[in-house]
N, C-alpha and C. Protein backbone atom coordinates (compact mmCIF):
# COMPACT_ATOMS: atom_id res chain seq x y z
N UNK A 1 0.84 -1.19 0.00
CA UNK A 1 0.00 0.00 0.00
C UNK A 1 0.88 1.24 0.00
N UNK A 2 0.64 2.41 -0.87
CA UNK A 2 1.50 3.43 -0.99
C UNK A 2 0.41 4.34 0.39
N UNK A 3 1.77 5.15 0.98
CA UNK A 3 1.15 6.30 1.68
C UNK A 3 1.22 7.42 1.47
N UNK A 4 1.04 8.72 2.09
CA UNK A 4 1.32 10.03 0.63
C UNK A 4 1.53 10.98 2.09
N UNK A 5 2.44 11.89 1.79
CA UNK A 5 2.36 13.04 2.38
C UNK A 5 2.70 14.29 1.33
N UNK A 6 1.74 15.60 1.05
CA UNK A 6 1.52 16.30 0.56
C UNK A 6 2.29 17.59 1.21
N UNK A 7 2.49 18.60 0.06
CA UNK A 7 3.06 19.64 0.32
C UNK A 7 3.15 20.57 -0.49
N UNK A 8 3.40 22.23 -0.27
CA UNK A 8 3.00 23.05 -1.34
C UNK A 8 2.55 23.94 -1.37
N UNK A 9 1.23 23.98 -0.56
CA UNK A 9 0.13 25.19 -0.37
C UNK A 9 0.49 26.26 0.00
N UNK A 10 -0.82 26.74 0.49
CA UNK A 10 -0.45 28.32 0.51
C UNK A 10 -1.56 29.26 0.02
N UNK A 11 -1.08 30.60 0.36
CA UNK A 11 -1.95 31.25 -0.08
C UNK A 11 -1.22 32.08 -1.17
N UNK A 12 -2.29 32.49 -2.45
CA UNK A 12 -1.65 32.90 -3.59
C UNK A 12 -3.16 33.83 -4.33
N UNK A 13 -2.75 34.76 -4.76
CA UNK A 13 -3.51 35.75 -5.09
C UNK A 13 -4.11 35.02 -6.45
N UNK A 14 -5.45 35.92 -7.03
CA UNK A 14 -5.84 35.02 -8.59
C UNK A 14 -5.10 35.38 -9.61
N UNK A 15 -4.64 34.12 -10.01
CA UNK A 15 -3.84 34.25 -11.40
C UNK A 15 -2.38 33.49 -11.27
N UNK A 16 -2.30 33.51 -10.09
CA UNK A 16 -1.21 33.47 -9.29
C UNK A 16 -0.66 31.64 -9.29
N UNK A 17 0.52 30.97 -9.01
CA UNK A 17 0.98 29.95 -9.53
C UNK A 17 1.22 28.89 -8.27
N UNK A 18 1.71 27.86 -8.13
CA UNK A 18 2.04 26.61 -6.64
C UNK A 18 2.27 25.65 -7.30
N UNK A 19 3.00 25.31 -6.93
CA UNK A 19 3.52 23.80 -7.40
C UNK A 19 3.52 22.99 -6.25
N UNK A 20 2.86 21.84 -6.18
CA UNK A 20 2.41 20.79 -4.81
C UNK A 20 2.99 19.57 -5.17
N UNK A 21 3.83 18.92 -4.01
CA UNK A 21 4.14 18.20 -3.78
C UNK A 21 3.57 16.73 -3.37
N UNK A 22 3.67 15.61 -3.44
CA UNK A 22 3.61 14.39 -3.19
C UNK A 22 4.45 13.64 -2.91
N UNK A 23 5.08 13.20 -1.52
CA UNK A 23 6.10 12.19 -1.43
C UNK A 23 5.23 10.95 -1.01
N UNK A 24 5.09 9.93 -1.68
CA UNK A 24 4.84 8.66 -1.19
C UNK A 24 5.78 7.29 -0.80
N UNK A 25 5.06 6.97 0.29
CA UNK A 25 6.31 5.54 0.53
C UNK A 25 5.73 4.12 -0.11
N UNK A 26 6.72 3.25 0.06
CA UNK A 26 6.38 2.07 -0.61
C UNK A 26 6.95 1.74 -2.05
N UNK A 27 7.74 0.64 -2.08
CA UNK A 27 8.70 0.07 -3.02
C UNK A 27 8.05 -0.01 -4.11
N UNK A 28 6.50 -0.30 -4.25
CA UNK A 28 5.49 -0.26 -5.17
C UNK A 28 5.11 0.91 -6.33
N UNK A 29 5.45 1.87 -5.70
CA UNK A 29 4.79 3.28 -6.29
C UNK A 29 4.87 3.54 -7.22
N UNK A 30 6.16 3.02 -7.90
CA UNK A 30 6.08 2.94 -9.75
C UNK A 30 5.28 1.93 -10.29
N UNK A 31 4.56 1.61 -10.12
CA UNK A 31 3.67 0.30 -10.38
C UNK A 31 2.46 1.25 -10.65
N UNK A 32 1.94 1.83 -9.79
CA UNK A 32 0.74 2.39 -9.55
C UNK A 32 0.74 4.20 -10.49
N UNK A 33 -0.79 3.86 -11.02
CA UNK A 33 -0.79 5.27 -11.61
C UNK A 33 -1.55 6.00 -10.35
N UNK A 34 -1.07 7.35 -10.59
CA UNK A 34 -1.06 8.33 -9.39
C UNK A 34 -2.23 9.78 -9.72
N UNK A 35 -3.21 10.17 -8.95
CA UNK A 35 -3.90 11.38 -9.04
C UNK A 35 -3.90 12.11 -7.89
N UNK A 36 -4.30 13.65 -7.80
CA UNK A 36 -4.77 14.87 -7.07
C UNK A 36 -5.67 14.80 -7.17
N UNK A 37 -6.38 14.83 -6.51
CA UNK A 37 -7.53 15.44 -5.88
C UNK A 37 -8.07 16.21 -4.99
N UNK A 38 -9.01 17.13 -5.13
CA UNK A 38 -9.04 18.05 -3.84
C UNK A 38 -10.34 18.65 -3.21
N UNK A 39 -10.50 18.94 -2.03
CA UNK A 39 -11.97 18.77 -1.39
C UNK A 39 -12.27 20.51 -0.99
N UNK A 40 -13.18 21.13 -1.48
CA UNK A 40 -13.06 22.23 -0.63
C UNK A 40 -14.49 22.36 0.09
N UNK A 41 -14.70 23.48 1.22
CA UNK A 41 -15.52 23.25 2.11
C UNK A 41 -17.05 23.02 1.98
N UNK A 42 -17.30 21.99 2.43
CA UNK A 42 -19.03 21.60 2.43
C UNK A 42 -19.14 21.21 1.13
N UNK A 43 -17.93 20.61 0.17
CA UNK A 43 -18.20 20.15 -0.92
C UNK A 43 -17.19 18.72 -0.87
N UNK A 44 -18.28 17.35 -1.86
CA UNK A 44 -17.66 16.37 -2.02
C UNK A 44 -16.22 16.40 -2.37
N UNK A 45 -15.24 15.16 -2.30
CA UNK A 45 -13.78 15.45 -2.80
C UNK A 45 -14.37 15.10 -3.91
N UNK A 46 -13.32 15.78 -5.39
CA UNK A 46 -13.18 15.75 -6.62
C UNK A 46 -11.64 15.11 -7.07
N UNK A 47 -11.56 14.55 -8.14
CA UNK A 47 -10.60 14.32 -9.14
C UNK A 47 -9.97 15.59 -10.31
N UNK A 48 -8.89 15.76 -9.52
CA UNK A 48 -8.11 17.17 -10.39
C UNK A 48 -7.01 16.88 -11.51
N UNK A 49 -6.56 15.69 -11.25
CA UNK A 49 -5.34 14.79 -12.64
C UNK A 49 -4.93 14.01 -11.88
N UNK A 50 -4.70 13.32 -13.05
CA UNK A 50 -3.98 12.07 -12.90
C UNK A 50 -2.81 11.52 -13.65
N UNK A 51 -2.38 10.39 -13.60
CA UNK A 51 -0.94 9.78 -14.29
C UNK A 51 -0.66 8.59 -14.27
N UNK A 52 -0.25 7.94 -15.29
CA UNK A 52 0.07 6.81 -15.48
C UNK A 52 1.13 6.23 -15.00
N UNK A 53 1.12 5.15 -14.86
CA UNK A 53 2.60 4.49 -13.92
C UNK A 53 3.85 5.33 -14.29
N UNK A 54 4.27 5.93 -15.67
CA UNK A 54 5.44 6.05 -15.88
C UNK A 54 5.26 7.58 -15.80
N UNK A 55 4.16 8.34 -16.25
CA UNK A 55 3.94 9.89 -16.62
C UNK A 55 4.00 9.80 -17.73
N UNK A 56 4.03 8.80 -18.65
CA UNK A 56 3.60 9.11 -20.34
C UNK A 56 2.14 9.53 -20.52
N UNK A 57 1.28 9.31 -19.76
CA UNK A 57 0.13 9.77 -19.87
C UNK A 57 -0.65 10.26 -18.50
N UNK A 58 -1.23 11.33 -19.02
CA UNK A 58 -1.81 12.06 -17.94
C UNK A 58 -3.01 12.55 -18.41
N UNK A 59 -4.30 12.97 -18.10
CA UNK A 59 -5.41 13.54 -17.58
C UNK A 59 -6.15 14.38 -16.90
N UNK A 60 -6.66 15.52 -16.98
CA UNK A 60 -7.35 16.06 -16.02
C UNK A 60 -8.87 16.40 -16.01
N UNK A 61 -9.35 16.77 -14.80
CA UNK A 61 -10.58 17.16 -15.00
C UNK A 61 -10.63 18.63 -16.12
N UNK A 62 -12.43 18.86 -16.52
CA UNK A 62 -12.60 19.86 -17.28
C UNK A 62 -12.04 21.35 -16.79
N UNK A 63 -12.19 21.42 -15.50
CA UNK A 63 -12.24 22.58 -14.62
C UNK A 63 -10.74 22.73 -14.29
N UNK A 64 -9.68 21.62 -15.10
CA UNK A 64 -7.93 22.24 -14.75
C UNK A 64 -7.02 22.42 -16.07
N UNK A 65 -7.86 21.59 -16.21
CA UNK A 65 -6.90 21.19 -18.12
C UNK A 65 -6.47 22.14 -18.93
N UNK A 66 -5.34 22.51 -19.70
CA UNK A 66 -4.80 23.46 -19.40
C UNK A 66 -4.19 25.04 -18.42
N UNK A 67 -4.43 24.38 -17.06
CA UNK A 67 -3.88 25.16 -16.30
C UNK A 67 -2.97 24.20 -15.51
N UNK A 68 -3.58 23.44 -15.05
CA UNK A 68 -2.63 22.44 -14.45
C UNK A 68 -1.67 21.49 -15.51
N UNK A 69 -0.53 20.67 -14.45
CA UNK A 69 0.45 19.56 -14.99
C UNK A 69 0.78 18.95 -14.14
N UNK A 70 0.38 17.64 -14.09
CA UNK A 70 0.78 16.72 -13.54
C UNK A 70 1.52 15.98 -13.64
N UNK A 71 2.85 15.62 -13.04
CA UNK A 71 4.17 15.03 -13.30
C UNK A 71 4.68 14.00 -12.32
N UNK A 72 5.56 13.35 -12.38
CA UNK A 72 6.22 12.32 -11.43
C UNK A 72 7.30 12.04 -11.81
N UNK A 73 8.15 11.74 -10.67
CA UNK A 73 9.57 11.09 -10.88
C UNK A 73 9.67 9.70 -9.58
N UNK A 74 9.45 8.70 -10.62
CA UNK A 74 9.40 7.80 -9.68
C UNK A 74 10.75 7.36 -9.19
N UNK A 75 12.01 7.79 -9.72
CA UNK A 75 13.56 7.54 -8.61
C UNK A 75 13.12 8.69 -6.77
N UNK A 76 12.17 9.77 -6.79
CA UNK A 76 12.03 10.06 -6.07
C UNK A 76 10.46 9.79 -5.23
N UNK A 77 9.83 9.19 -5.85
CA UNK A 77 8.57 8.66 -5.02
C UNK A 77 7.80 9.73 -5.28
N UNK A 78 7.54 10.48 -6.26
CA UNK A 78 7.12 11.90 -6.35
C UNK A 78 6.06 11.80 -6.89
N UNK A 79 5.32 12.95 -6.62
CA UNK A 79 4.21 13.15 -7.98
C UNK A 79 4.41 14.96 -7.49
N UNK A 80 4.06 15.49 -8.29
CA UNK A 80 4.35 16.58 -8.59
C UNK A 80 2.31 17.23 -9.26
N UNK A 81 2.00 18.80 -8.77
CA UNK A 81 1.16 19.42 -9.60
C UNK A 81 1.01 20.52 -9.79
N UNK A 82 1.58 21.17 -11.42
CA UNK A 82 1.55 22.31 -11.21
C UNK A 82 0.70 23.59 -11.48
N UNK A 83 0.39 24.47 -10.90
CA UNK A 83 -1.08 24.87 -11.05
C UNK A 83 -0.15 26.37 -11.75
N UNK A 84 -1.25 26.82 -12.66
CA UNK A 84 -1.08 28.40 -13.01
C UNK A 84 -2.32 28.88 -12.93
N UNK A 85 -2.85 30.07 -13.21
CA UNK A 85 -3.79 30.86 -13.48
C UNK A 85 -4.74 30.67 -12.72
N UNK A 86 -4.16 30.16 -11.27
CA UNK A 86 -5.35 29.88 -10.44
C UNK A 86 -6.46 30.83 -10.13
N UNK A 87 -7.69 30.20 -9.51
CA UNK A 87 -8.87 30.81 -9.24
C UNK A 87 -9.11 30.86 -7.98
N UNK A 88 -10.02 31.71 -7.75
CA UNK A 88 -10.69 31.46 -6.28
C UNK A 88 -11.38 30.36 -6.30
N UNK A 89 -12.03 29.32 -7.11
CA UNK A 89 -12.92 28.52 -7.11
C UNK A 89 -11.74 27.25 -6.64
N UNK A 90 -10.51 27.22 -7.07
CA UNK A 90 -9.64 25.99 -6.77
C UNK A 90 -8.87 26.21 -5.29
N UNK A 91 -9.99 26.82 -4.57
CA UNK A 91 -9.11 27.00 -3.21
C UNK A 91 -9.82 25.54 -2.75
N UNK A 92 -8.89 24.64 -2.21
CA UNK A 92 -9.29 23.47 -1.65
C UNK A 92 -8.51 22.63 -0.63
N UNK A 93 -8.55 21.55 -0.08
CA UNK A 93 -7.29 20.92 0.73
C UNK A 93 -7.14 19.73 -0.79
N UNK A 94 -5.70 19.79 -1.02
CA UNK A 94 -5.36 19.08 -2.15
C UNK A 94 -4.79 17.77 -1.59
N UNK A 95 -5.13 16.23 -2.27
CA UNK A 95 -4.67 15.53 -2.00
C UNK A 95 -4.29 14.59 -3.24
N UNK A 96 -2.85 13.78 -3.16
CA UNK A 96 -2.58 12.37 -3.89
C UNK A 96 -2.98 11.28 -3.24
N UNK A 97 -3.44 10.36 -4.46
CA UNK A 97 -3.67 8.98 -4.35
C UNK A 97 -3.72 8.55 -5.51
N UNK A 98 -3.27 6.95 -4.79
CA UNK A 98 -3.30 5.75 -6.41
C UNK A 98 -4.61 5.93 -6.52
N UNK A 99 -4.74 5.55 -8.06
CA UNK A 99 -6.36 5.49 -8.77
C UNK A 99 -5.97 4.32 -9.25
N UNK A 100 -7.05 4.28 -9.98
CA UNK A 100 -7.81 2.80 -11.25
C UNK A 100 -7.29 3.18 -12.32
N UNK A 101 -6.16 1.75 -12.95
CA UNK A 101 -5.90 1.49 -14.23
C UNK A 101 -7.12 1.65 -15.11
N UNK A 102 -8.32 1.16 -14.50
CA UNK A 102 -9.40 0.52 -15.19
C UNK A 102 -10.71 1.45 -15.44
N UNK A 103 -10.70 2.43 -14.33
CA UNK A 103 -11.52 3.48 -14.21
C UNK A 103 -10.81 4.71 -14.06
N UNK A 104 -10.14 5.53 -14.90
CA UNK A 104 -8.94 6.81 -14.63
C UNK A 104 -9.60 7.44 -13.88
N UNK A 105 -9.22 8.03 -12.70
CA UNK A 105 -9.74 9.24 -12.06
C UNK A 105 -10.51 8.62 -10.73
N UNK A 106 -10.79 7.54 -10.72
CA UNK A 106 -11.34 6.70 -9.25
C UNK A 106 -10.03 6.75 -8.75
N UNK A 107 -9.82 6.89 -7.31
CA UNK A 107 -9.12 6.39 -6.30
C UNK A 107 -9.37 5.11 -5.84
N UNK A 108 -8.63 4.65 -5.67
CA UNK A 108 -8.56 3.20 -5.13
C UNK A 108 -8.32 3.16 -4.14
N UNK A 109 -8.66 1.82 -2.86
CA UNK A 109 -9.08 2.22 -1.17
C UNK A 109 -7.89 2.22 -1.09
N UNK A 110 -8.05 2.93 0.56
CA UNK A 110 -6.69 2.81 1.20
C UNK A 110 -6.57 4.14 1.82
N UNK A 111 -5.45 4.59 2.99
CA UNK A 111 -6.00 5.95 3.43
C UNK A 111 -5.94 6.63 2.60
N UNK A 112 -5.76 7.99 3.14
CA UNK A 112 -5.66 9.36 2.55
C UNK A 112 -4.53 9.96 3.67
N UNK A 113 -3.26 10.68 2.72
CA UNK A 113 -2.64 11.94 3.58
C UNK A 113 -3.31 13.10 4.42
N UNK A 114 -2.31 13.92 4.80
CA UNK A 114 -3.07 14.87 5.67
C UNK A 114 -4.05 15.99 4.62
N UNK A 115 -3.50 15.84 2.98
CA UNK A 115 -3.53 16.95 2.19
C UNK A 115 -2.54 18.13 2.36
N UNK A 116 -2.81 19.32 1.42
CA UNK A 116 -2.03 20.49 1.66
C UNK A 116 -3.20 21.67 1.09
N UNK A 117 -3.40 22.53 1.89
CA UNK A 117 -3.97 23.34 1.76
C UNK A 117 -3.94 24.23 0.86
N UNK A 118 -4.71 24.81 -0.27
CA UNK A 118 -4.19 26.21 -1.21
C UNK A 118 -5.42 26.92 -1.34
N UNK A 119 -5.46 28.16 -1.09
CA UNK A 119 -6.25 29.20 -0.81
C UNK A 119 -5.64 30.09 -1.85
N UNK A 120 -6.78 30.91 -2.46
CA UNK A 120 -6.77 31.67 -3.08
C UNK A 120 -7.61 33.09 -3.28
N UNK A 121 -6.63 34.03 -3.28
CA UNK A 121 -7.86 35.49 -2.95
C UNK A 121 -7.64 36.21 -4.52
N UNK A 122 -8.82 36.81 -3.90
CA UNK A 122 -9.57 37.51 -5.48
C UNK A 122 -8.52 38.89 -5.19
């Protein structure tokens, strides 16, 4: 089972840029394709991108795609996301997790990190 600790956030004005971190443990983690996701208040968590075991292929929801990039370096256990032109609407607690080969963008069980927070003012 991979575990994740997140990092990154912050607060950042609109328009404004963050690049968030993912260190996960477990000898496995190149095996597994990897997504962000992120929850903000009194609203369900969502699927923000994702990545394939290696980072040859990646995905995002409608609401990031071309603003975000999602990356990994699996010699460092990483996943990487980088946001530009952010909004006030993507203020959320951001989190990684393995997803579904089979269903892109499902998470697959298992915990959840603490997240990392990113706030954004108008």
């Amino acid at each position: 089972q991979v575990q994740t600790v997140e990092s990154g956030g912050g607060l950042v004005q609109a328009g404004g840029s963050l690049r968030l971190s993912c260190v996960a443990s477990g000898r496995s983690f190149s095996s597994y394709d990897m997504g962000w996701f992120r929850q903000a208040p009194g609203k369900e968590r969502e699927f923000v991108a994702g990545t394939n075991w290696n980072g040859g292929k990646t995905y995002y929801a409608d609401s990031t795609k071309d603003r975000f990039t999602i990356s990994r370096d699996n010699d460092k256990n990483t996943v990487y996301l980088q946001m530009h032109n952010l909004k006030v609407e993507d203020t959320a607690i951001y989190y990684c997790h393995t997803v579904s080969v089979v269903v892109p963008g499902t998470p697959l069980s298992g915990s959840w990190g603490q997240g990392t927070q990113v706030t954004v003012s108008s």
